[in-house]
Protein backbone atom coordinates (compact mmCIF):
# COMPACT_ATOMS: atom_id res chain seq x y z
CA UNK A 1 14.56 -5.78 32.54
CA UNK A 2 15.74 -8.49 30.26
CA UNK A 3 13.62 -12.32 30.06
CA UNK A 4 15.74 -15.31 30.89
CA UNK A 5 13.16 -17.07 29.81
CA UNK A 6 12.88 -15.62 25.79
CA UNK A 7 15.85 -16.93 23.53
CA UNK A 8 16.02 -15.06 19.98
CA UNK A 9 16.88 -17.69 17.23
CA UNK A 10 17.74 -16.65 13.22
CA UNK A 11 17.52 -18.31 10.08
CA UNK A 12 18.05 -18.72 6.22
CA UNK A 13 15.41 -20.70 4.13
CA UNK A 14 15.02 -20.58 0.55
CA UNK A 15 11.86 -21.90 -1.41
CA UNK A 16 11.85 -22.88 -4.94
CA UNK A 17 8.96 -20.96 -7.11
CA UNK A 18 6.80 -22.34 -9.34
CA UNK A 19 7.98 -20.50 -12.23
CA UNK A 20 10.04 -17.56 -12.95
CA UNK A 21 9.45 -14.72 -11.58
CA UNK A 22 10.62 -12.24 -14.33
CA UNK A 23 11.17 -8.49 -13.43
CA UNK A 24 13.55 -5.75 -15.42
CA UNK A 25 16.11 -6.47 -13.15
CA UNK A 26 16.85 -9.80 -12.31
CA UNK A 27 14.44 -13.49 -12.40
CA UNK A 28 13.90 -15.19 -9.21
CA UNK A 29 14.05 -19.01 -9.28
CA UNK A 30 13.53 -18.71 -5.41
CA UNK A 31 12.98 -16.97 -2.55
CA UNK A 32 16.03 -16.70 0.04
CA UNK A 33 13.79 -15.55 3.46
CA UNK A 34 15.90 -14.89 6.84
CA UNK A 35 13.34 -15.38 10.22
CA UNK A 36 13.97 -14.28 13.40
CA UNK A 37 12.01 -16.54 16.41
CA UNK A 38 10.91 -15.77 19.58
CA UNK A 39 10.77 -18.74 21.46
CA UNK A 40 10.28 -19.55 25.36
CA UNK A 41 10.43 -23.09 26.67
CA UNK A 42 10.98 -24.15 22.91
CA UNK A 43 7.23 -22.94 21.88
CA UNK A 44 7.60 -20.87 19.19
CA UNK A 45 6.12 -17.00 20.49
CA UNK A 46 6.31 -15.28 17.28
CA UNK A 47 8.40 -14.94 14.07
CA UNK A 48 9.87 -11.98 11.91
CA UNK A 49 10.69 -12.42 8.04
CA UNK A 50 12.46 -10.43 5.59
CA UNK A 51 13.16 -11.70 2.31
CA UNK A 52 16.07 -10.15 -0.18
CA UNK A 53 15.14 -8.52 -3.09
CA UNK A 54 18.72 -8.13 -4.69
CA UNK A 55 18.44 -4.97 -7.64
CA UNK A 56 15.36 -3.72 -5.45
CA UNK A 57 17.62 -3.17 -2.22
CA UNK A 58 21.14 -3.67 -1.45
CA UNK A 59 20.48 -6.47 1.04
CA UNK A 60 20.98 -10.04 -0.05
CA UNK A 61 19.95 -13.00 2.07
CA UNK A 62 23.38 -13.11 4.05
CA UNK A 63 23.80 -9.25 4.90
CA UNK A 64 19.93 -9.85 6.57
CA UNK A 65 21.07 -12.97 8.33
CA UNK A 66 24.42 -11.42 9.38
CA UNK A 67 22.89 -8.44 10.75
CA UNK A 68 20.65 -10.45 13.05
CA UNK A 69 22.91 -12.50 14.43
CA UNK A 70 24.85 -9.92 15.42
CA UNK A 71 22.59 -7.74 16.56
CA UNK A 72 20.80 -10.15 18.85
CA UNK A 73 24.35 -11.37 20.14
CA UNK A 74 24.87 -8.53 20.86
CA UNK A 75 21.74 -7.23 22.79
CA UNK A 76 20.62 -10.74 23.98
CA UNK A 77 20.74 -9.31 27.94
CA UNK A 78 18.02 -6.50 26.88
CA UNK A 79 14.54 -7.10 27.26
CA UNK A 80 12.32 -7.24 23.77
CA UNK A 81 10.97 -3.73 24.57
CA UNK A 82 14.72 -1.88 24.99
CA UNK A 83 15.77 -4.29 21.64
CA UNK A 84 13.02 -2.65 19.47
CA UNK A 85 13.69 0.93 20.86
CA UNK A 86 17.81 0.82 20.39
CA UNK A 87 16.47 -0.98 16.91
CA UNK A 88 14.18 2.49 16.18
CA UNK A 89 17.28 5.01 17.63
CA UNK A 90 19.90 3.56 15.12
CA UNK A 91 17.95 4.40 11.67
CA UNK A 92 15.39 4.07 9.95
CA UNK A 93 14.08 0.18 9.76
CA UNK A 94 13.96 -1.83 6.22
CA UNK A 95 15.16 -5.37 4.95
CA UNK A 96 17.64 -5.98 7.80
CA UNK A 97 15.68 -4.97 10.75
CA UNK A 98 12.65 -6.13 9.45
CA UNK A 99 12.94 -10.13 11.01
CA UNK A 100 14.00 -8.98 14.19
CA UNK A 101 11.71 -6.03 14.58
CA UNK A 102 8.41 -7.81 13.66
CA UNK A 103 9.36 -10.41 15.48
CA UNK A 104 9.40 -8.27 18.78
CA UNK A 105 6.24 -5.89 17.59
CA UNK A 106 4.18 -9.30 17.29
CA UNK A 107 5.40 -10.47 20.79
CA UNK A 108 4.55 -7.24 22.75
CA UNK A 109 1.68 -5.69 20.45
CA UNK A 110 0.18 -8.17 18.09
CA UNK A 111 0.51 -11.40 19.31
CA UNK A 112 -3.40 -12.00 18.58
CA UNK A 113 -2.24 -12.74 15.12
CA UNK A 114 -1.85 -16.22 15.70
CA UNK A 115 -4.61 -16.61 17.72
CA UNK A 116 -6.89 -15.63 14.11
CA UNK A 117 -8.31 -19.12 12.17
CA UNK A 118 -8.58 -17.01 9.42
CA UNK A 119 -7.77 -13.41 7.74
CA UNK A 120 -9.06 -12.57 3.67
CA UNK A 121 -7.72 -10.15 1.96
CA UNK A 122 -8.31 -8.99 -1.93
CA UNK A 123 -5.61 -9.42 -4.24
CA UNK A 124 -4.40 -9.28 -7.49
CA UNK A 125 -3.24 -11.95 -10.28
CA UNK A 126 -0.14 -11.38 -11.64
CA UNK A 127 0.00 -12.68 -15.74
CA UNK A 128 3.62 -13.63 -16.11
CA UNK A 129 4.14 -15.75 -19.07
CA UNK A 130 6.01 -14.28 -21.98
CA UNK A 131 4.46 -15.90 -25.11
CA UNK A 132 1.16 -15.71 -26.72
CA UNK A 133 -0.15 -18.88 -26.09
CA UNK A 134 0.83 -19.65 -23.21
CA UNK A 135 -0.20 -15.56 -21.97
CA UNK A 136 -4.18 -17.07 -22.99
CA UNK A 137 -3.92 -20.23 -20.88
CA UNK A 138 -2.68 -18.31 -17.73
CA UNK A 139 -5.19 -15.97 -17.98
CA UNK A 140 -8.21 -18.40 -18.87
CA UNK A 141 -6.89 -19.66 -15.41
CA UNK A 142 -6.10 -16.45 -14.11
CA UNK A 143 -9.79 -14.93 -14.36
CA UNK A 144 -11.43 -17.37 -12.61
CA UNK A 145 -9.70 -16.15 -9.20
CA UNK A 146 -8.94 -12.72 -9.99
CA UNK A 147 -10.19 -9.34 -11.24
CA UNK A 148 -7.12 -6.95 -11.14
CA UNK A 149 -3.93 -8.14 -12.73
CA UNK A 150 -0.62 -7.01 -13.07
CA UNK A 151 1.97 -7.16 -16.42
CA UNK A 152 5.71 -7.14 -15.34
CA UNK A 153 6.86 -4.81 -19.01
CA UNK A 154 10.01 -2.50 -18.42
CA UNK A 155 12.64 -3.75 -21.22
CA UNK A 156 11.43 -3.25 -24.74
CA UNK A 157 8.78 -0.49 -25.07
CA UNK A 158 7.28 -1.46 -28.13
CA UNK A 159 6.94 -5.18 -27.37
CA UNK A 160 6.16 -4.09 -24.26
CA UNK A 161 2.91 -2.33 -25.66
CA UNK A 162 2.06 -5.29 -27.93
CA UNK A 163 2.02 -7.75 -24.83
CA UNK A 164 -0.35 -5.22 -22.89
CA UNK A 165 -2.91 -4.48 -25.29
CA UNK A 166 -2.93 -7.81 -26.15
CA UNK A 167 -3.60 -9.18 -22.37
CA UNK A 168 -6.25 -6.07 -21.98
CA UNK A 169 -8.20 -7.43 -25.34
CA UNK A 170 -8.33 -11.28 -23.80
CA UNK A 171 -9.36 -9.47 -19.75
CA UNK A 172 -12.91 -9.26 -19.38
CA UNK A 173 -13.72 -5.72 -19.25
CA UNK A 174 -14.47 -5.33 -15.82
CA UNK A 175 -11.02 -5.85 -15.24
CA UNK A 176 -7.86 -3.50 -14.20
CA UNK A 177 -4.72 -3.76 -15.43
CA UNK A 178 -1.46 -2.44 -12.95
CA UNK A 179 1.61 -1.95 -15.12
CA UNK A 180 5.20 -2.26 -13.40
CA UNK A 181 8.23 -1.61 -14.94
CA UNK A 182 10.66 -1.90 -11.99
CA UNK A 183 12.46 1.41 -12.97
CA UNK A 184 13.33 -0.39 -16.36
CA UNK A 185 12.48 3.05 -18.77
CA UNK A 186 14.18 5.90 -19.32
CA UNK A 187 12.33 9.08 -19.55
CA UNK A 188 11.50 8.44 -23.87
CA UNK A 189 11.43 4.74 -23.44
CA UNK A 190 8.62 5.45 -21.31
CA UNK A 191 7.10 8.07 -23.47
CA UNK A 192 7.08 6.04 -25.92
CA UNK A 193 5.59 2.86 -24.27
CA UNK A 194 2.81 5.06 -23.15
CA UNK A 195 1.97 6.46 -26.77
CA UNK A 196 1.51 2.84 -27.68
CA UNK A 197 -1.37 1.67 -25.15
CA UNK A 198 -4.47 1.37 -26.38
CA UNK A 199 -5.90 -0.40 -23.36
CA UNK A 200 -8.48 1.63 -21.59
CA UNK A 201 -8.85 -0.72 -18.45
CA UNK A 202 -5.23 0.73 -16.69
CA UNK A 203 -5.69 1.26 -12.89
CA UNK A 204 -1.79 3.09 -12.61
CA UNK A 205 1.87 2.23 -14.19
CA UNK A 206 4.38 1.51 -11.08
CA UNK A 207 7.49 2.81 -11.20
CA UNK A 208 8.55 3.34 -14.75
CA UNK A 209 11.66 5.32 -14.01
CA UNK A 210 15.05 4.57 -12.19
CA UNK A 211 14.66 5.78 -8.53
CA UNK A 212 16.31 9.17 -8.43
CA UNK A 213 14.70 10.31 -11.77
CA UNK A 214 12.55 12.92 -10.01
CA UNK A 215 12.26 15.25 -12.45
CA UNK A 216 11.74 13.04 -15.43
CA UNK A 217 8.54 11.50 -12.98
CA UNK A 218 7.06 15.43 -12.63
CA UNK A 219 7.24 15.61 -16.81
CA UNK A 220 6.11 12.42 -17.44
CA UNK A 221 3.33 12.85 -15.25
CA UNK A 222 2.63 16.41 -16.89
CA UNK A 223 2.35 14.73 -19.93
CA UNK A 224 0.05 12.09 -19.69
CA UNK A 225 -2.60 13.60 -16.93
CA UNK A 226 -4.64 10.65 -18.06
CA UNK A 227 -2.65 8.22 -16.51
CA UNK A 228 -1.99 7.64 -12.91
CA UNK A 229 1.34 6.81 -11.84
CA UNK A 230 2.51 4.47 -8.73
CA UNK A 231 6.09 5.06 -6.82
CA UNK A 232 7.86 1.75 -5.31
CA UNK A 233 11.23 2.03 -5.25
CA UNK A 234 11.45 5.61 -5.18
CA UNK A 235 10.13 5.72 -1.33
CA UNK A 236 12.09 4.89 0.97
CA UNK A 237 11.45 6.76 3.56
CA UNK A 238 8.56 9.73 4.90
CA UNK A 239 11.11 12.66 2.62
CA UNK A 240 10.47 10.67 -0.21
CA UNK A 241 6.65 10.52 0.35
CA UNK A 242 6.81 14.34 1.23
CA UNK A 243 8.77 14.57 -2.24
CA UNK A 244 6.34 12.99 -4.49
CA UNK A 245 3.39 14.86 -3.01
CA UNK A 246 5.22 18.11 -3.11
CA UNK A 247 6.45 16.91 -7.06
CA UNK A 248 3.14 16.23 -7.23
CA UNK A 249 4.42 13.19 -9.93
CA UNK A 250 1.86 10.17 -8.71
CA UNK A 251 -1.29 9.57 -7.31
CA UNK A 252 -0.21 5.97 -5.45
CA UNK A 253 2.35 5.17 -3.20
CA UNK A 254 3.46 1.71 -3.07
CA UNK A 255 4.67 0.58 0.74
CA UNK A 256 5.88 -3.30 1.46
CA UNK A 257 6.39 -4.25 4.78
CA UNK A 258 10.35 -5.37 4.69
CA UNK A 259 10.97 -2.02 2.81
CA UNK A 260 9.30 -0.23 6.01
CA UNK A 261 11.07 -2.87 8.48
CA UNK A 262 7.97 -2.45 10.91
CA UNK A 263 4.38 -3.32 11.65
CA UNK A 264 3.96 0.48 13.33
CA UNK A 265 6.20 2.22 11.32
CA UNK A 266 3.82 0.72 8.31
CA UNK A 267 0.56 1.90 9.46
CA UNK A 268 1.99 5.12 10.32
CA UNK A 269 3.33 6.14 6.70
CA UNK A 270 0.20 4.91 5.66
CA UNK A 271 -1.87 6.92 7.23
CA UNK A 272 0.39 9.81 6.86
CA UNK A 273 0.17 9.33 2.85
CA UNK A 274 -3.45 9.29 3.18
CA UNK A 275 -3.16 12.23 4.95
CA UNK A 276 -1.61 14.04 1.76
CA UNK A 277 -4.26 12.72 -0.42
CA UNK A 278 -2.31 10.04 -2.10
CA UNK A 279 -3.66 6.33 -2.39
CA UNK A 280 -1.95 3.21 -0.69
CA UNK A 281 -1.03 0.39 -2.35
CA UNK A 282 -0.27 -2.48 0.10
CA UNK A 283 1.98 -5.74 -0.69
CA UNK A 284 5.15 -7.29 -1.48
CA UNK A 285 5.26 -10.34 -4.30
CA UNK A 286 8.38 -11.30 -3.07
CA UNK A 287 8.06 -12.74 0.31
CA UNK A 288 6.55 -15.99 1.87
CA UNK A 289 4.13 -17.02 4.63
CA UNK A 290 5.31 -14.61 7.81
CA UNK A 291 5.27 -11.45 5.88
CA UNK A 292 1.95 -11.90 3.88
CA UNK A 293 0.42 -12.64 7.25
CA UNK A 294 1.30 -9.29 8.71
CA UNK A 295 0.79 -7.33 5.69
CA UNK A 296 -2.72 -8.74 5.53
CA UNK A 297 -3.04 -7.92 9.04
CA UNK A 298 -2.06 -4.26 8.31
CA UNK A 299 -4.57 -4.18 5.14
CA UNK A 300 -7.08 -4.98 7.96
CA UNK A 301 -6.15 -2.44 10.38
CA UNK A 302 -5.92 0.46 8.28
CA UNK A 303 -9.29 -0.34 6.62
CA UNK A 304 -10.70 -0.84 10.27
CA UNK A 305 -9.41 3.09 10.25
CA UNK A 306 -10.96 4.14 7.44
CA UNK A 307 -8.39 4.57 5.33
CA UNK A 308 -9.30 3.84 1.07
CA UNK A 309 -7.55 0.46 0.03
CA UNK A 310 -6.80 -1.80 -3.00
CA UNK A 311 -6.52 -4.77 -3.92
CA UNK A 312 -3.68 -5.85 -2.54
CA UNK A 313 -0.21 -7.77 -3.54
CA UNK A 314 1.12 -9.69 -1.23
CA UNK A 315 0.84 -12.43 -3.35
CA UNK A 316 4.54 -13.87 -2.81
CA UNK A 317 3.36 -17.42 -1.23
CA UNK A 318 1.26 -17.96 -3.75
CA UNK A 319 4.08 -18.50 -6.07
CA UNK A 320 5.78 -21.26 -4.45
CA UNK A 321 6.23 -24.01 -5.85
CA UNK A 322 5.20 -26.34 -3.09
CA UNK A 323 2.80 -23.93 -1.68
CA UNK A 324 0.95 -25.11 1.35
CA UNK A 325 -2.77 -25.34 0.94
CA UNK A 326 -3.43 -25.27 4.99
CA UNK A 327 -1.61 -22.10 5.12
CA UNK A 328 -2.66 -19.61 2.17
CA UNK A 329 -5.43 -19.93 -0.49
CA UNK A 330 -7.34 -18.38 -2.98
CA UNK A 331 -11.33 -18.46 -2.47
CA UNK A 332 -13.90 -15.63 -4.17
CA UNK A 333 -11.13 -13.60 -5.55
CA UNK A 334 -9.59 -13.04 -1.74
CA UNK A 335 -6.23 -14.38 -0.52
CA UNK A 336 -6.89 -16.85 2.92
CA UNK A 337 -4.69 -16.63 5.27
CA UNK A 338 -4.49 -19.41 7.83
CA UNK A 339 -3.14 -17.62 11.05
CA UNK A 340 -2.63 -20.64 13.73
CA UNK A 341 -1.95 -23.60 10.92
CA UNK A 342 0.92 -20.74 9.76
CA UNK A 343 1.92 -20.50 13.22
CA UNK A 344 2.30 -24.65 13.70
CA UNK A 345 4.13 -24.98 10.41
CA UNK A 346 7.24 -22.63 11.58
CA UNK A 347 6.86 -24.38 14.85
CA UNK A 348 7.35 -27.69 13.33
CA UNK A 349 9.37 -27.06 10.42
CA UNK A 350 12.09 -24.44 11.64
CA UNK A 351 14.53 -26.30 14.16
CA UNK A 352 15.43 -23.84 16.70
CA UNK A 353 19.23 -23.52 17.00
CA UNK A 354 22.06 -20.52 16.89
């Protein structure tokens, strides 16, 4: 049975970072979000986000919106329950469904969320400047919140190198170091930028490869057994996760919840990578309030399980340039997450209209 009384509303925002954001394929100067609210009597129930990663998926911020629209125009007789299950019948979920579909899990499954003050998290600093100088300042800043950190490197190998064992020399030793290269090597580019490391504090180097390079992953693995390798944009769905286990060509698995499009279908390929011995790495830097919430809340729920976790990186709000200080902090090396003043913000700041 449908709700008369539950209206579906989408939108476009776009928030202006900080800085750069600099990755092999493209720099972000913002973040273009599409939400999808459930709202009854004009209070806001819940809220799906999904936020366009253009060069990481072939969604942009207007195929997301579009989709949305449409789809809830289309469907706006069904109830939220028949929505979600045509929604899981038609594909697989990712970027599109992903506002519409979290929006619905949070109503019927998870609407506790908003009912939290307060959900921590660990996660990681991410050292983006590109110059010497101003690489020692960020981290002298960097260090006093953080204790894993991540190097964006993917486009020159050699200076690549230089830039790493530089930042590992100026990291307390304690410290690990995640490499990401955003497919941005070929198979001797990455040979090369591996022979070149001499930092000793690595944790794993994300997806050096472009996405289909399969079996340059199972020889570049072979090669360096030292190292341990993370796939991001290589998964996209369970037959790539039964791919790289069977390749055996990494030891982490990087999921993001826009890329899964759902709060269950998340936890699920978690726990089924688990399952094959591989490690879970949780978190998307690209995304803003709505979809670090639920992240966090699915770091929580699969460590309530049992399951071995990271740091994580859902770090995308915290690169914002007007970030909200109510809403998301750092405190002890964890990421706070303010659940209900979240929940008020959308409800005040998003005007409801088609």
């Amino acid at each position: 049975m449908s709700n008369p009384d539950i209206n579906y509303y989408c939108f476009k925002k776009e928030e202006v970072l900080k800085n750069p954001y600099y990755l092999s394929f493209n720099t972000l100067k913002s973040f273009k979000s599409v939400y999808v609210c459930i709202v009854k009597n004009n209070k806001l129930l819940s809220i799906g986000e999904s936020t366009a990663l253009p060069g990481y998926s072939n969604e942009d911020q207007n195929t997301i919106y579009n989709w949305n629209k449409s789809f809830i125009l289309d469907n706006r007789n069904k109830s939220p329950e028949d929505i979600i299950n045509k929604i899981f019948r038609i594909k697989k979920t990712g970027f599109n469904e992903a506002p519409l579909t979290t929006a619905i899990e949070t109503y019927l499954d998870h609407n506790n969320i908003f009912n939290l003050s307060e959900i921590s998290v660990p996660v990681i600093g991410i050292i983006n400047e590109q110059n010497k100088n101003c690489i020692k300042n960020e981290i002298s800043e960097l260090i006093k919140n953080y204790q894993t950190f991540k190097i964006k490197v993917g486009n020159n190998p050699k200076l690549d190198a230089e830039k790493v064992n530089y930042i590992s020399q100026l990291l307390p030793s304690e410290s690990k170091i995640r490499i990401d290269a955003n497919q941005g090597y070929q198979l001797n580019q990455a040979i090369d930028f591996i022979k070149l490391l001499k930092a000793e504090n690595i944790q794993f180097i994300e997806q050096p490869l472009p996405v289909n390079a399969w079996n340059d992953m199972v020889i570049l693995n072979n090669t360096f057994p030292e190292i341990n390798f993370m796939l991001d944009e290589s998964i996209a769905d369970l037959a790539d996760v039964n791919k790289a286990a069977d390749l055996n060509c990494c030891k982490y698995i990087k999921l993001k919840l826009f890329k899964c499009g759902s709060i269950k279908r998340m936890i699920e390929i978690s726990h089924y990578i688990n399952e094959l011995n591989l490690n879970v790495i949780i978190g998307n830097g690209v995304q803003s309030y709505i979809g670090a919430l639920y992240e966090s809340y699915i770091y929580l729920e699969l460590k309530k399980s049992g399951i071995l976790l990271f740091d994580t990186e859902l770090i995308g709000p915290l690169k914002i340039k007007n970030k909200k200080s109510s809403l998301i902090n750092i405190v002890d090396r964890e990421m706070k997450l303010f659940p209900k003043n979240i929940h008020n913000y959308y409800s005040k700041y998003l005007k409801f209209q088609n």
